[in-house]
Each structure stands twice: as C-alpha cells, then as structure tokens.
Protein backbone atom coordinates (compact mmCIF):
# COMPACT_ATOMS: atom_id res chain seq x y z
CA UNK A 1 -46.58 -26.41 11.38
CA UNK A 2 -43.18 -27.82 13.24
CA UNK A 3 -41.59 -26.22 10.72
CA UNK A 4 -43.02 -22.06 11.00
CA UNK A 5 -42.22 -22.72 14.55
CA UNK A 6 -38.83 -23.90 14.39
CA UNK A 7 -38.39 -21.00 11.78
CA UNK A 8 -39.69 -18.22 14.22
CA UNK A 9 -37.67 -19.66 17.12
CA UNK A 10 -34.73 -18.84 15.06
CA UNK A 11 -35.36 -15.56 14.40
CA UNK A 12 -36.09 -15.27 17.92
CA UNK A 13 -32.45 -16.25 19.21
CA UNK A 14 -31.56 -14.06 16.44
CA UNK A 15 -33.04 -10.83 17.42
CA UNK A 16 -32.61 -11.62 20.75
CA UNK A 17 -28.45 -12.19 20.21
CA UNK A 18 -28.49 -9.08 18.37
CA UNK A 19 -30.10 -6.95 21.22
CA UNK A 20 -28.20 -7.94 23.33
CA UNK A 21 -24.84 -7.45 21.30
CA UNK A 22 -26.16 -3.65 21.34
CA UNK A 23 -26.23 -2.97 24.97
CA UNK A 24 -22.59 -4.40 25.31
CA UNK A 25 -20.02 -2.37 25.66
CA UNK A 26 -17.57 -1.92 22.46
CA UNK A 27 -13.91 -2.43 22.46
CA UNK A 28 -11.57 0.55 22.99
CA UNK A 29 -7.96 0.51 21.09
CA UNK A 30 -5.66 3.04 21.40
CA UNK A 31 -2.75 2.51 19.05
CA UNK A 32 0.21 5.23 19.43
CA UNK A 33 1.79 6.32 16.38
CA UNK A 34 4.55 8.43 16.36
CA UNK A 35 4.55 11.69 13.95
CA UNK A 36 7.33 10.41 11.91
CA UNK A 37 4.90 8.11 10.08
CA UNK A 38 3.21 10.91 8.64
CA UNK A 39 5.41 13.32 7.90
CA UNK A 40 8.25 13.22 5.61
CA UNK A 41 11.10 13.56 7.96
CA UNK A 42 12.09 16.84 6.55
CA UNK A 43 12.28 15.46 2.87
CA UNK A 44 10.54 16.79 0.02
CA UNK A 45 9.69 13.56 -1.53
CA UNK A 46 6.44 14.25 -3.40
CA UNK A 47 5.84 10.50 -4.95
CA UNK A 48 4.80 7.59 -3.14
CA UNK A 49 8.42 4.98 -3.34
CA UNK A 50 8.34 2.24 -5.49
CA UNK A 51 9.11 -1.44 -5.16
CA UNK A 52 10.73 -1.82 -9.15
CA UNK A 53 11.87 1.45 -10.66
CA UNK A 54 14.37 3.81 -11.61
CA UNK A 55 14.41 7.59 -9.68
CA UNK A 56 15.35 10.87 -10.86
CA UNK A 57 14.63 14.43 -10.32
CA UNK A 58 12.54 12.84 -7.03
CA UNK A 59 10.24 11.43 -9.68
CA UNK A 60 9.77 7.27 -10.08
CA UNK A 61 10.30 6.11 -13.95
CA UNK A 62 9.38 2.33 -14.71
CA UNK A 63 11.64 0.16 -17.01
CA UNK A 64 12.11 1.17 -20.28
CA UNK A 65 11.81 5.09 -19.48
CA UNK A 66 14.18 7.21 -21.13
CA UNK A 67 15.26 10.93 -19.50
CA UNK A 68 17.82 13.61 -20.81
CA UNK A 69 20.45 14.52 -18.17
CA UNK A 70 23.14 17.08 -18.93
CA UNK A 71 22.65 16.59 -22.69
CA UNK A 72 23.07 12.57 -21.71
CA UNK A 73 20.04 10.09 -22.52
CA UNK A 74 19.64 7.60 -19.82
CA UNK A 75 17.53 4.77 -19.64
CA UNK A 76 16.18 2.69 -16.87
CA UNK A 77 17.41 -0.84 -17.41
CA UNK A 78 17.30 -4.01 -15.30
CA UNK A 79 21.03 -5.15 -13.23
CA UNK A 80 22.10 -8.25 -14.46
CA UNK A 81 24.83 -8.75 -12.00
CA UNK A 82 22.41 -7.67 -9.04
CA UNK A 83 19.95 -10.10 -7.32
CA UNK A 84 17.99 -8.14 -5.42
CA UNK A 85 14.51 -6.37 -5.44
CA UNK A 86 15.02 -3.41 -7.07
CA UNK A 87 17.25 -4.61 -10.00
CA UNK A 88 16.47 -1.17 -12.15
CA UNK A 89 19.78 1.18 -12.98
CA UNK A 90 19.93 4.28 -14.69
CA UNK A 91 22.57 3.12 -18.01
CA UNK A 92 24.05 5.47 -20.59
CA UNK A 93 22.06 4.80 -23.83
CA UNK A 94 24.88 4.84 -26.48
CA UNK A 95 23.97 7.65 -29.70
C-alpha cells in the first residue's frame, strides 16, 4: 500500500512539474546571419565543396577519377610531397 502511494506521489510532482513548465515563458534567440551565408557570393558553384578531392569543370571527382581535357587524360592522384588536407592533384596519365 506504501508503495501505490509513493508511486502516485510521483506522478503527481510529475504532472505537476510539467504544468507548470507550460505556463512559463519560452526562450527567445535571435541569431543574425548575414546573406553571404546563403548565397554564393556571385559564384556559380553548383556542388557542395569537398574535404578530399580533385575539381574540374566546377564538378568534385574522388581519387582515382579519370577526365579527358584538351585530348589529355588526367587523373586525380594523391601529393606525395604535400602534407596537407586536401592532398588530391590532377596528374598527366602517361598513354
């Protein structure tokens, strides 16, 4: 019996805590952002910039990816004499 009452006294404080978080007034936050953020700045990038890749014709390729430019076959290889985190070049692959 000590028990169902200690039980509904609970839920009690409970409903009780919860009506009265209701009738409290919620936090307002006003956070300015300037317009820059969501426009492009007057670029016409259409593809969202990656951490790790290799960029041509405004499009991302990953490493490995092979394009044709000017009748030359490129492929996006990692920089062995850069440390840094975006180590991907575009290198001539050799016919």
């Amino acid at each position: 019996m000590a028990r169902l009452l200690w039980i509904a006294a609970a839920l009690l404080v409970a409903a009780a805590g919860s009506a009265l978080a209701d009738r409290l007034p919620s936090p307002r936050i006003e956070v300015n952002v300037p317009p820059e953020v969501f426009s492009s700045g007057g670029q016409t990038q259409t593809t969202q910039p990656c951490i790790q890749c290799c960029v041509y014709g405004n499009q991302n390729y990953s490493e490995g990816a092979v394009v044709k430019a000017e009748g030359v076959l490129l492929q996006c290889q990692r920089d062995e004499r850069a440390i840094s985190t975006n180590p991907l070049v575009w290198r001539r692959v050799k016919p």
